[in-house]
PDB file of N, CA and C in Angstrom:
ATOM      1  N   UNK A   1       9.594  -5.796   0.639  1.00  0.00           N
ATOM      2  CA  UNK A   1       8.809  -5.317   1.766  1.00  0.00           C
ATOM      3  C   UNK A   1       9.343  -3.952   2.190  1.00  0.00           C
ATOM      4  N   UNK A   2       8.558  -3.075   3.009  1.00  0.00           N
ATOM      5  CA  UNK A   2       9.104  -1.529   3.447  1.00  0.00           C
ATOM      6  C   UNK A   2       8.624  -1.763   5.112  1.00  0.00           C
ATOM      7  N   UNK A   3       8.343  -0.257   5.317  1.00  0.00           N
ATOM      8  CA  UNK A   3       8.220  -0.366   6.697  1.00  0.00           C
ATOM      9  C   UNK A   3       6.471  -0.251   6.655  1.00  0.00           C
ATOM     10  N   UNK A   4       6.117  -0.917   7.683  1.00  0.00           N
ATOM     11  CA  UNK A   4       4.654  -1.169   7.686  1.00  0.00           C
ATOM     12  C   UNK A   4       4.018  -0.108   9.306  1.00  0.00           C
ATOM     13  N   UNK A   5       3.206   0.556   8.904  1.00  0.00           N
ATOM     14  CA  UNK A   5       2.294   1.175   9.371  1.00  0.00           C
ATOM     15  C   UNK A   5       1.233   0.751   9.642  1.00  0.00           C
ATOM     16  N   UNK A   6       0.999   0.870  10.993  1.00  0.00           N
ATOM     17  CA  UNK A   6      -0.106  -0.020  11.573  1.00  0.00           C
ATOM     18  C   UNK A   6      -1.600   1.715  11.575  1.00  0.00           C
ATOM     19  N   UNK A   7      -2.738   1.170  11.689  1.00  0.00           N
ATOM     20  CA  UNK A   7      -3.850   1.942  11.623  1.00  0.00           C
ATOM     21  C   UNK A   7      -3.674   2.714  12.667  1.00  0.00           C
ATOM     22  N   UNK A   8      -3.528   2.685  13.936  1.00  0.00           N
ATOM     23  CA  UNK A   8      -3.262   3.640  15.174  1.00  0.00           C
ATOM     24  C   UNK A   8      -1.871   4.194  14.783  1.00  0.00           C
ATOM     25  N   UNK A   9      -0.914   3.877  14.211  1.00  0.00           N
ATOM     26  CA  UNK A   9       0.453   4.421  14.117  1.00  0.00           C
ATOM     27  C   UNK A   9      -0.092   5.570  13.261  1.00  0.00           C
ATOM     28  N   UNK A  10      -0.816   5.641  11.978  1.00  0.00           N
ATOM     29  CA  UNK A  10      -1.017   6.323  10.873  1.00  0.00           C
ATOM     30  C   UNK A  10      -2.275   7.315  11.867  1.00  0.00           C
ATOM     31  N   UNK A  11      -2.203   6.832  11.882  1.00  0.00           N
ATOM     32  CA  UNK A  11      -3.919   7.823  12.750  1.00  0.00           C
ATOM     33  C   UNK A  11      -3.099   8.730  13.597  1.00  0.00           C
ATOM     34  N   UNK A  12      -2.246   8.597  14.431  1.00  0.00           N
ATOM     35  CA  UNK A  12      -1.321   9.450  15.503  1.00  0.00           C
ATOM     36  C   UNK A  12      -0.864  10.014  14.767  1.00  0.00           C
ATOM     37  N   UNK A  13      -0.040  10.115  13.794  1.00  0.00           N
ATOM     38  CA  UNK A  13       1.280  10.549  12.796  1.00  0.00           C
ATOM     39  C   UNK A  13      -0.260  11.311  12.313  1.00  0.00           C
ATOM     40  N   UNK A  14      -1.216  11.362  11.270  1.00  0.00           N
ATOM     41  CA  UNK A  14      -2.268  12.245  10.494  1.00  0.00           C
ATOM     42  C   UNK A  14      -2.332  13.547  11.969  1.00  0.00           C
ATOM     43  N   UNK A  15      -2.981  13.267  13.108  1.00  0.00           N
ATOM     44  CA  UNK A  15      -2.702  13.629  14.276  1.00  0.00           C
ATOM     45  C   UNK A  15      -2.038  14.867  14.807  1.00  0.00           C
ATOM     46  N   UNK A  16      -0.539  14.070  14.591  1.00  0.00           N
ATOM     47  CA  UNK A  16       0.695  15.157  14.723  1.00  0.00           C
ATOM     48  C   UNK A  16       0.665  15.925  13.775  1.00  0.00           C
ATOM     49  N   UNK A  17       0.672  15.412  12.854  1.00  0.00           N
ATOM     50  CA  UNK A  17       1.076  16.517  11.384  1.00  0.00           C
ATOM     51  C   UNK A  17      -0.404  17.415  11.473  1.00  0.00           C
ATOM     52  N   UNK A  18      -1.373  17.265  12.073  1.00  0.00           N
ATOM     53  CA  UNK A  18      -2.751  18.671  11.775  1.00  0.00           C
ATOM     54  C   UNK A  18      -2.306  19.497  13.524  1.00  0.00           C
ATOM     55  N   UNK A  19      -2.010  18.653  14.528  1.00  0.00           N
ATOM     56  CA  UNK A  19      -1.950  19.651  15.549  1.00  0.00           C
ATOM     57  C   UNK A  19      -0.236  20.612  15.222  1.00  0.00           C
ATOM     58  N   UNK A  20       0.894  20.159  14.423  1.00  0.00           N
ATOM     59  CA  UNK A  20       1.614  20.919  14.199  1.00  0.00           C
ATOM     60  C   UNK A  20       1.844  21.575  13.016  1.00  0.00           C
ATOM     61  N   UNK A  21       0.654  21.784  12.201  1.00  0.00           N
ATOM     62  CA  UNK A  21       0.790  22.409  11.027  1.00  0.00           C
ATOM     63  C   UNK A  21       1.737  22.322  10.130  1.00  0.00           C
ATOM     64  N   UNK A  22       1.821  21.168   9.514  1.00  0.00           N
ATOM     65  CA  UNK A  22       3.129  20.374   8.633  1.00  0.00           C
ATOM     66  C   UNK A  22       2.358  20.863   7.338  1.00  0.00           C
ATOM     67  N   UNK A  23       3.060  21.054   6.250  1.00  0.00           N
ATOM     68  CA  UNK A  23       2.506  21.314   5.275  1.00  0.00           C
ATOM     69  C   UNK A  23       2.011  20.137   4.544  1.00  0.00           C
ATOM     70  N   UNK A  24       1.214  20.053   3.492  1.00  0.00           N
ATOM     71  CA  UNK A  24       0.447  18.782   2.983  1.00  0.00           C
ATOM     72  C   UNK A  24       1.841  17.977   1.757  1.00  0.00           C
ATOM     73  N   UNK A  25       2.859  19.157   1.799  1.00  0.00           N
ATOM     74  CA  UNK A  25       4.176  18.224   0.885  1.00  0.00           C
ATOM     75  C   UNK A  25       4.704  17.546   1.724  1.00  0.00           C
ATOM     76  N   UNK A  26       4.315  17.069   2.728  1.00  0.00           N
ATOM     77  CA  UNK A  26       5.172  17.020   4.004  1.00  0.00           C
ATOM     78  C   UNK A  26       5.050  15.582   3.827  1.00  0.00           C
ATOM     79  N   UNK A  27       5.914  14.589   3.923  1.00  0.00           N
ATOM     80  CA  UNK A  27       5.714  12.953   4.247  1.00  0.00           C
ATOM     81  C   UNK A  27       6.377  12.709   5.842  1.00  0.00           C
ATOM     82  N   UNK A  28       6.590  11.418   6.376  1.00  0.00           N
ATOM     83  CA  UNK A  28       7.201  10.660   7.080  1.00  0.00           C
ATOM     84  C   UNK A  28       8.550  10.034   6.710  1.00  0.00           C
ATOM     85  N   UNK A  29       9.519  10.730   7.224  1.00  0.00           N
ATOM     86  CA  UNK A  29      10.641  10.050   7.006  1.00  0.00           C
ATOM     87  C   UNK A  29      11.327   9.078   8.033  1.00  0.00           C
ATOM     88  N   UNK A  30      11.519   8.075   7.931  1.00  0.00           N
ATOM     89  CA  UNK A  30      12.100   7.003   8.917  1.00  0.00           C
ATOM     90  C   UNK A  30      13.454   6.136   8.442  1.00  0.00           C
ATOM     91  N   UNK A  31      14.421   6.623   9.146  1.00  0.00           N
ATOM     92  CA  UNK A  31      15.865   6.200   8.707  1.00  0.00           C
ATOM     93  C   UNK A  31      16.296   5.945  10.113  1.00  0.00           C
ATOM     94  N   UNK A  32      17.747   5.764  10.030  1.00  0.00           N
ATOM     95  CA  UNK A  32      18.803   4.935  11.100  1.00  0.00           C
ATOM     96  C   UNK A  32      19.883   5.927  11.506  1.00  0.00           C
ATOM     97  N   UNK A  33      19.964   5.597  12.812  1.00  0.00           N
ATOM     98  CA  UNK A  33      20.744   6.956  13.221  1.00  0.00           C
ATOM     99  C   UNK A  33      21.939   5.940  13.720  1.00  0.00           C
ATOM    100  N   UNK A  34      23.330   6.246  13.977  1.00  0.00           N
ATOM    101  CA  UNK A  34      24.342   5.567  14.658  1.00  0.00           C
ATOM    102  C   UNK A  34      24.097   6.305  16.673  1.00  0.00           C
ATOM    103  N   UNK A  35      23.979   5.508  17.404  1.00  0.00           N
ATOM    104  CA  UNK A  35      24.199   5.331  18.842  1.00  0.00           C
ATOM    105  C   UNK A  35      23.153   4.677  19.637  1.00  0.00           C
ATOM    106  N   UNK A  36      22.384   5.127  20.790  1.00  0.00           N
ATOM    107  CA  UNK A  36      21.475   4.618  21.306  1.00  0.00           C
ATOM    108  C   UNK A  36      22.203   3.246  22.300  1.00  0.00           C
ATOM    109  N   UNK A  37      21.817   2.597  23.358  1.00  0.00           N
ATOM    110  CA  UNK A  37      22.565   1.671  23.943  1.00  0.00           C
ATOM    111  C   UNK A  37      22.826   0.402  23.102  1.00  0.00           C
ATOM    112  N   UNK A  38      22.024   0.458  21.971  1.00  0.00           N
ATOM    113  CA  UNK A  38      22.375  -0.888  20.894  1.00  0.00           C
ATOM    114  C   UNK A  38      23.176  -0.538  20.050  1.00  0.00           C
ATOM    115  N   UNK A  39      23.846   0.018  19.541  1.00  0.00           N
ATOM    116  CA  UNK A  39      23.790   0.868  18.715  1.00  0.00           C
ATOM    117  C   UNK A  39      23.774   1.735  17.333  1.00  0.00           C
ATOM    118  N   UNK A  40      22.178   1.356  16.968  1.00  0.00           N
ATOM    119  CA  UNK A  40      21.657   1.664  15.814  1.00  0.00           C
ATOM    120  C   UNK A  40      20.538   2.373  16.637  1.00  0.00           C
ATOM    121  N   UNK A  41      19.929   3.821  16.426  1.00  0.00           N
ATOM    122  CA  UNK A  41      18.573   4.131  16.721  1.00  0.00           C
ATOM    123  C   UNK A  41      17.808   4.473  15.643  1.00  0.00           C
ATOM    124  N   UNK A  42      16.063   4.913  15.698  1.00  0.00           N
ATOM    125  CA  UNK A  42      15.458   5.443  15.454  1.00  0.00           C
ATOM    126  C   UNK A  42      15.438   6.592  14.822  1.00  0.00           C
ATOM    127  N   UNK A  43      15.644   7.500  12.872  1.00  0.00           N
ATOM    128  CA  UNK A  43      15.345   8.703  13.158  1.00  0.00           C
ATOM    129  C   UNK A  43      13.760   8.548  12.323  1.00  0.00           C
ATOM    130  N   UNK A  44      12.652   9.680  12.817  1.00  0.00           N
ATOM    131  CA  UNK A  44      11.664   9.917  12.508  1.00  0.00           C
ATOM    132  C   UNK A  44      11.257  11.437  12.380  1.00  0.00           C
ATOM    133  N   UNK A  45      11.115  11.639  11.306  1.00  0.00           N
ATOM    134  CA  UNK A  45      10.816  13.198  11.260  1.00  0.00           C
ATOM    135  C   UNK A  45       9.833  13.465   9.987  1.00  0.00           C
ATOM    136  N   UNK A  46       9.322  14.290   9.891  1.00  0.00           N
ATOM    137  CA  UNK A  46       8.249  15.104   8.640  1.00  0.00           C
ATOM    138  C   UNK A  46       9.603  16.038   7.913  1.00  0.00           C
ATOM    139  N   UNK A  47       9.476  15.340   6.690  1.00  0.00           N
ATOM    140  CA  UNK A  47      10.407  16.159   5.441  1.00  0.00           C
ATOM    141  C   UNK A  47       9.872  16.741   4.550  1.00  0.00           C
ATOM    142  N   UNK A  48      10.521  17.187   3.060  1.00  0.00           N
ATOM    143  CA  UNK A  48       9.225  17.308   2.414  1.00  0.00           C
ATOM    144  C   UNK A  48      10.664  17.179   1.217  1.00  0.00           C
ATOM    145  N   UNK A  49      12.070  16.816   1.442  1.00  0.00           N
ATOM    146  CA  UNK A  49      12.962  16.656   0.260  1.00  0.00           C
ATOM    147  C   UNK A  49      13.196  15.372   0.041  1.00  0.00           C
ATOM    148  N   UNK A  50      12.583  14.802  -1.165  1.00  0.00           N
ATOM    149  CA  UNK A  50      12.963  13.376  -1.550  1.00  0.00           C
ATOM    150  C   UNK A  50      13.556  14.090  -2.959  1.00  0.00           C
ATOM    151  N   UNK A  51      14.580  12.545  -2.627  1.00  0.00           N
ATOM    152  CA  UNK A  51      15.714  12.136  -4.374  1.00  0.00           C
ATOM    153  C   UNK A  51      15.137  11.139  -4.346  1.00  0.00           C
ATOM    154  N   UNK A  52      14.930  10.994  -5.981  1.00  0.00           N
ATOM    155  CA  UNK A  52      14.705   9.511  -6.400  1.00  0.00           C
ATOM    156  C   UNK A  52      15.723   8.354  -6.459  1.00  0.00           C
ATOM    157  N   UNK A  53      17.005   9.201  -6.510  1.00  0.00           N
ATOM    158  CA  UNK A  53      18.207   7.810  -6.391  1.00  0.00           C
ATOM    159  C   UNK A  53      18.294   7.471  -5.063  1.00  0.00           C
ATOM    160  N   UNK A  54      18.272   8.317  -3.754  1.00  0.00           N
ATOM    161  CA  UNK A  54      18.520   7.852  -2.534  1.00  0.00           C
ATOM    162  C   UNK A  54      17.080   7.143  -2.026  1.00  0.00           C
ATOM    163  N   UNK A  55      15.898   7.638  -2.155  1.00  0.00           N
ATOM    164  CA  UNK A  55      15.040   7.453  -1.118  1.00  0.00           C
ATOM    165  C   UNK A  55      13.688   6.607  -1.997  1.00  0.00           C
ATOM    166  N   UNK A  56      12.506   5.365  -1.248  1.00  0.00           N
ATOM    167  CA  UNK A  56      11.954   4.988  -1.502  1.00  0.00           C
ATOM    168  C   UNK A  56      10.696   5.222  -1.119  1.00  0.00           C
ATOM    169  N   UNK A  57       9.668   5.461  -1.515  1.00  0.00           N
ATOM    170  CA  UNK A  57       8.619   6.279  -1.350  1.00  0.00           C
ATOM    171  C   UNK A  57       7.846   5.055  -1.327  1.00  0.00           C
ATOM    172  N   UNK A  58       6.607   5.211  -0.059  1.00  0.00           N
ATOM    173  CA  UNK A  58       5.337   4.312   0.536  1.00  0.00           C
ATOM    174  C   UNK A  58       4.283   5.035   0.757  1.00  0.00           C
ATOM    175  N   UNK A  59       3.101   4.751   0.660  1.00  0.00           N
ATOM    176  CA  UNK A  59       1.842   5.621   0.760  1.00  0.00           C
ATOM    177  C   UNK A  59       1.242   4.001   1.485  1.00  0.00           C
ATOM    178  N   UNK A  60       0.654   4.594   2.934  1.00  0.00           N
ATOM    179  CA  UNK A  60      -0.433   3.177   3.953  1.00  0.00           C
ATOM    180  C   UNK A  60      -1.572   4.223   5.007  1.00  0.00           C
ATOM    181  N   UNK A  61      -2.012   3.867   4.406  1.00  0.00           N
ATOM    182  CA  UNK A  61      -3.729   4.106   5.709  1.00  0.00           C
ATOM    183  C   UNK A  61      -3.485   5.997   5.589  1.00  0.00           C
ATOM    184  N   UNK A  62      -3.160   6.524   4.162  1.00  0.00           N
ATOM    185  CA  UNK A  62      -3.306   7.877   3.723  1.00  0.00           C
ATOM    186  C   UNK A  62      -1.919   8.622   4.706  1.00  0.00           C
ATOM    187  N   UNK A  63      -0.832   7.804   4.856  1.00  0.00           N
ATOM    188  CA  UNK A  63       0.446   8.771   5.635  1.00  0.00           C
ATOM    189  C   UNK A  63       1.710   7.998   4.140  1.00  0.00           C
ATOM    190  N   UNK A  64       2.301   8.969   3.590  1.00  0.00           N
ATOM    191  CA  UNK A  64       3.573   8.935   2.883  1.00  0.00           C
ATOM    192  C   UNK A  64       4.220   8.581   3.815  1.00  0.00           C
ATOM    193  N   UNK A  65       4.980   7.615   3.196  1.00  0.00           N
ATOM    194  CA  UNK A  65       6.225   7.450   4.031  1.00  0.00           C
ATOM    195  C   UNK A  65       7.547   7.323   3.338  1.00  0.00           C
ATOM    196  N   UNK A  66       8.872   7.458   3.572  1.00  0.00           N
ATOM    197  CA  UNK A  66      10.028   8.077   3.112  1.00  0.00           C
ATOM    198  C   UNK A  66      11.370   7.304   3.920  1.00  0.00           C
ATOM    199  N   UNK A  67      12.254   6.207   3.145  1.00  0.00           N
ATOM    200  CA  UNK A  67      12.848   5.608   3.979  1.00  0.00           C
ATOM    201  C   UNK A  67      14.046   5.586   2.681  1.00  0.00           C
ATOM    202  N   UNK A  68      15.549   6.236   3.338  1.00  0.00           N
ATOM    203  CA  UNK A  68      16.484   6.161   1.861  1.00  0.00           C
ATOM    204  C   UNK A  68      16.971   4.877   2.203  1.00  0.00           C
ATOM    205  N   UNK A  69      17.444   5.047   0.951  1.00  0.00           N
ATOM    206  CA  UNK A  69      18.181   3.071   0.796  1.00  0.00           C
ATOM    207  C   UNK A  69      18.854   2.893   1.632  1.00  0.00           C
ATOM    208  N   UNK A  70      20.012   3.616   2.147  1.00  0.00           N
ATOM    209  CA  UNK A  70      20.902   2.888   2.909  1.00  0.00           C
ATOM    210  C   UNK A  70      20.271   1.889   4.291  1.00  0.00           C
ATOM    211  N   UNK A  71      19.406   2.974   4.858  1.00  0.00           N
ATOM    212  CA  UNK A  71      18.732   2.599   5.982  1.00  0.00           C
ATOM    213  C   UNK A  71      17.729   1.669   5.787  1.00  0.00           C
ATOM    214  N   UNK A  72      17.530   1.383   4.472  1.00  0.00           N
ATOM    215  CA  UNK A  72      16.098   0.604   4.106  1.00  0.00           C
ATOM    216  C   UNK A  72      16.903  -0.976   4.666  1.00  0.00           C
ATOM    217  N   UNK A  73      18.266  -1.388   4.414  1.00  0.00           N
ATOM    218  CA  UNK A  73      18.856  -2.370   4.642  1.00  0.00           C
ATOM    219  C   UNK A  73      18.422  -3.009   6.041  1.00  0.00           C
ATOM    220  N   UNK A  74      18.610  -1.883   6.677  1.00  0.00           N
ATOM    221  CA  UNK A  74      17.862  -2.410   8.205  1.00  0.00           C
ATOM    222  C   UNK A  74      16.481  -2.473   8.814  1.00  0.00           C
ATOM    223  N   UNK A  75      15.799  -1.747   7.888  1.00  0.00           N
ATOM    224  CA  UNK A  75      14.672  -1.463   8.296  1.00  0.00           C
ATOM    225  C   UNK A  75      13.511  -2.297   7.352  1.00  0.00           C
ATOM    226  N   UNK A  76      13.854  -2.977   6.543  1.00  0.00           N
ATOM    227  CA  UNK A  76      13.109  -3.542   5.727  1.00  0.00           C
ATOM    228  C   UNK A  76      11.981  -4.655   6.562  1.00  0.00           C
ATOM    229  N   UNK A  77      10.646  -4.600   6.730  1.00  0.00           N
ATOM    230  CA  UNK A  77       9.435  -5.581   7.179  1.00  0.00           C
ATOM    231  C   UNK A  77       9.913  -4.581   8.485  1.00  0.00           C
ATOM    232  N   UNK A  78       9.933  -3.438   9.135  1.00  0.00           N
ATOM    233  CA  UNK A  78       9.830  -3.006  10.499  1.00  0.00           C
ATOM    234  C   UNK A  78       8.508  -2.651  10.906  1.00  0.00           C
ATOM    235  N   UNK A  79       8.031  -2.636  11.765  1.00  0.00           N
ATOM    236  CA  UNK A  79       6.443  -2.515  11.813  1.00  0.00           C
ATOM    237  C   UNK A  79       5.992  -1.322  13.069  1.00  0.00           C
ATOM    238  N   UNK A  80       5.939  -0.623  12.378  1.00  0.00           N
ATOM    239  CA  UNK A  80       5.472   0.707  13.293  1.00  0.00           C
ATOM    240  C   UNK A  80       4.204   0.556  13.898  1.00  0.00           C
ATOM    241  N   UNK A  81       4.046   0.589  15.287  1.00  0.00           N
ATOM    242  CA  UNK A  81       2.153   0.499  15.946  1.00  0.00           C
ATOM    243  C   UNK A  81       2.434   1.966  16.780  1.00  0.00           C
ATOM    244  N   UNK A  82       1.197   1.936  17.694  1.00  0.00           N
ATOM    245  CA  UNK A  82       0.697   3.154  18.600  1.00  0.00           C
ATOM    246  C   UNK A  82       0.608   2.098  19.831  1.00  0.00           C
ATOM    247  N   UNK A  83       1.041   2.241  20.694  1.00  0.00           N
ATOM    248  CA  UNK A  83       0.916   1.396  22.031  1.00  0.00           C
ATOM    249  C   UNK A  83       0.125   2.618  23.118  1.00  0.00           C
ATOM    250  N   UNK A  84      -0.836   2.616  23.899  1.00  0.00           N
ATOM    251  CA  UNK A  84      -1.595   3.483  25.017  1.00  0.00           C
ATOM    252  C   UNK A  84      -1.852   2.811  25.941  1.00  0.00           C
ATOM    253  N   UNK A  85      -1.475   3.003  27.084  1.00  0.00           N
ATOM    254  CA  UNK A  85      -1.994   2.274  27.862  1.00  0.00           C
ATOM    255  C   UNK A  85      -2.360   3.202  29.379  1.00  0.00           C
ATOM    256  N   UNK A  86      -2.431   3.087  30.126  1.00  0.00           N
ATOM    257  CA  UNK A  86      -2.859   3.686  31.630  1.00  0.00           C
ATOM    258  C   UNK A  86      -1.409   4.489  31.784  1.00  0.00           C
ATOM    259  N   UNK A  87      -0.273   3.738  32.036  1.00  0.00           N
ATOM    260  CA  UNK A  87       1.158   4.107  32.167  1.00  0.00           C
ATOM    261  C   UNK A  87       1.650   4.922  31.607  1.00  0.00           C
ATOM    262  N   UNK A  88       1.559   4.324  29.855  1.00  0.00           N
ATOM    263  CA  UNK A  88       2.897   5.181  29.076  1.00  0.00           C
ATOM    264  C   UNK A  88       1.801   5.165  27.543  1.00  0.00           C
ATOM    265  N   UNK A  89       2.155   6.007  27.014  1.00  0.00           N
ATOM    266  CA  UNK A  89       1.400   5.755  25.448  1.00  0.00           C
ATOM    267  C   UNK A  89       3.136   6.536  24.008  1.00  0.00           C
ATOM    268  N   UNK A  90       2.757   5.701  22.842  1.00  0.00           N
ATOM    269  CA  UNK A  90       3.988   6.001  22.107  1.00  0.00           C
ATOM    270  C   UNK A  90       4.544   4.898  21.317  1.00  0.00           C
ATOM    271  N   UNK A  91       4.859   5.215  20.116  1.00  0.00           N
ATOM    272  CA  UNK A  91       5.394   4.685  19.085  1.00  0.00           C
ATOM    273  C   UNK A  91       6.187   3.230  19.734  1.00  0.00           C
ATOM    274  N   UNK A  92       5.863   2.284  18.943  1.00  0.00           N
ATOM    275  CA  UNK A  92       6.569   0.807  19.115  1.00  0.00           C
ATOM    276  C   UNK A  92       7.600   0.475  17.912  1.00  0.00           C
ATOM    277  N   UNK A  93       8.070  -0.143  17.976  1.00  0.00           N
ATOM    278  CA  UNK A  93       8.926  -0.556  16.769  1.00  0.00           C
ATOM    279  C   UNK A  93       9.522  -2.453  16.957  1.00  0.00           C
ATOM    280  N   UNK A  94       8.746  -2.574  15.998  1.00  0.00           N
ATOM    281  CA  UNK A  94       8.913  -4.715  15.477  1.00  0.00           C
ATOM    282  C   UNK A  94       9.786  -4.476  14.562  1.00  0.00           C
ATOM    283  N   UNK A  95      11.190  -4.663  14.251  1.00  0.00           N
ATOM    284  CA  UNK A  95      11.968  -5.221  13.669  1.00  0.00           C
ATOM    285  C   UNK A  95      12.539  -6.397  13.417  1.00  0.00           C
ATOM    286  N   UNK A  96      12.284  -6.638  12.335  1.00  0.00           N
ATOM    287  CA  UNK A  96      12.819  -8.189  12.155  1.00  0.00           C
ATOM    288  C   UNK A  96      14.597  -8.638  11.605  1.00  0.00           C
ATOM    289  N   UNK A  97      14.856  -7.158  11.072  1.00  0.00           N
ATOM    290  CA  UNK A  97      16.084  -7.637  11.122  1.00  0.00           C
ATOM    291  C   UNK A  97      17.193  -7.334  12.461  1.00  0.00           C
ATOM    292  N   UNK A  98      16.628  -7.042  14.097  1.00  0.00           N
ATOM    293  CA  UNK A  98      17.245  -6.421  14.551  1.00  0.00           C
ATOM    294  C   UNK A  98      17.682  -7.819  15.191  1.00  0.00           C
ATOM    295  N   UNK A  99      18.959  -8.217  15.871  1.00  0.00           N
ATOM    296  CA  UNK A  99      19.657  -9.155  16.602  1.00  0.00           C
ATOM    297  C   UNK A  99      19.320  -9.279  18.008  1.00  0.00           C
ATOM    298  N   UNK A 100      19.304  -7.885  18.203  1.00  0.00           N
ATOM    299  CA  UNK A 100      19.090  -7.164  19.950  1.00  0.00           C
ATOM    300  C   UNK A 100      18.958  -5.965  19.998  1.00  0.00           C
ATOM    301  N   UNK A 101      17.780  -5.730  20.877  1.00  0.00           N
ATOM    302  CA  UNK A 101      17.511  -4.204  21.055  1.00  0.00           C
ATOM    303  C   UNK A 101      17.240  -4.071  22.499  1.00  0.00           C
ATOM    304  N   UNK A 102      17.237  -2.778  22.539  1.00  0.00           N
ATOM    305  CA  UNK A 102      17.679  -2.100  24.622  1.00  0.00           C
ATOM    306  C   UNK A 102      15.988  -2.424  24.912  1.00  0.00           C
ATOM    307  N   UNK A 103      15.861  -2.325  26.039  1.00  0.00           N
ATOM    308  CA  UNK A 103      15.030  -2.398  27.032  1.00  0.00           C
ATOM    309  C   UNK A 103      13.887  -1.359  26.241  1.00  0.00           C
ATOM    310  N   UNK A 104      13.896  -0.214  26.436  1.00  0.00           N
ATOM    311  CA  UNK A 104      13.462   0.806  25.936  1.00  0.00           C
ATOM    312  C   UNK A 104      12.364   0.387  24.397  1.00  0.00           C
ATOM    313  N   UNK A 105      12.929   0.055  23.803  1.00  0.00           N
ATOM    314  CA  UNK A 105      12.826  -0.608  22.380  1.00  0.00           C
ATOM    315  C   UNK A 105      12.911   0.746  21.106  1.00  0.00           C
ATOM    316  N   UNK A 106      14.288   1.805  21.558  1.00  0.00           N
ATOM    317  CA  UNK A 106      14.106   2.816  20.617  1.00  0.00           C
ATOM    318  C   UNK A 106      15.331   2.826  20.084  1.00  0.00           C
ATOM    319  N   UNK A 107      16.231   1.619  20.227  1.00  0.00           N
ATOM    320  CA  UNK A 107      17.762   1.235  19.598  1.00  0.00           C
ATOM    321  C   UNK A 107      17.770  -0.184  19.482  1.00  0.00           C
ATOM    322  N   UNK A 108      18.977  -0.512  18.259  1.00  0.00           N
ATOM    323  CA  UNK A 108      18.692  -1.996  17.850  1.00  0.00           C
ATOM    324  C   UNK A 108      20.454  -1.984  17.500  1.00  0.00           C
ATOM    325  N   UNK A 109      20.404  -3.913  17.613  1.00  0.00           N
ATOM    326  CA  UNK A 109      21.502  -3.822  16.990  1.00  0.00           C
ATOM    327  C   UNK A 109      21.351  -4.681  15.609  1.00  0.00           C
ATOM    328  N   UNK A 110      22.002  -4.868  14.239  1.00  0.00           N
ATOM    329  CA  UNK A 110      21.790  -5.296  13.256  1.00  0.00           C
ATOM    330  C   UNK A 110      22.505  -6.235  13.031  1.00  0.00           C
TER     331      UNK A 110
END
């Protein structure tokens, strides 16, 4: 399993990448950062350098996505959505391998 992209997640991310002029080599990269109050966070960024020994390549609802192995350990079945509501609108994150994550839901622990 990889990380799963929900239809509003991919639709926002297509979105970002045309209102900030990302180039079309450009994928989604989603890896693991050390801190955050759990402390494992979130990194998410538009790359455009993949290795084939480090990193595993996903294509869902027309967005590449880019997750290297190490981080794949934790992130494996994570499920990216688009949450909007009246309040707050912005990226969610379902992890299944996480133990405990902060309030917030943008740090985990493994």
């Amino acid at each position: 399993m990889a990380v799963i992209l929900t239809e509003k997640a991919a639709e926002q991310i297509k979105k970002f990448r045309v209102e900030n002029n990302c180039s079309d080599e450009s994928f989604l990269r989603i890896g693991v950062t050390g801190g955050g109050c759990s402390g494992l966070g979130y990194a998410i960024a538009f790359d455009e350098n993949f290795d084939d020994a480090k990193d595993s390549r996903y294509e869902q609802h027309g967005v590449a996505v880019v997750v290297d192995k190490k981080s794949a350990l934790y992130l494996d079945g994570l499920k990216i959505d688009w949450y909007q509501s009246f309040e707050k609108q912005g990226f969610t994150f379902d992890n299944p391998n996480a133990v405990k994550t902060c309030g917030c839901g943008s740090s985990f622990q493994a």
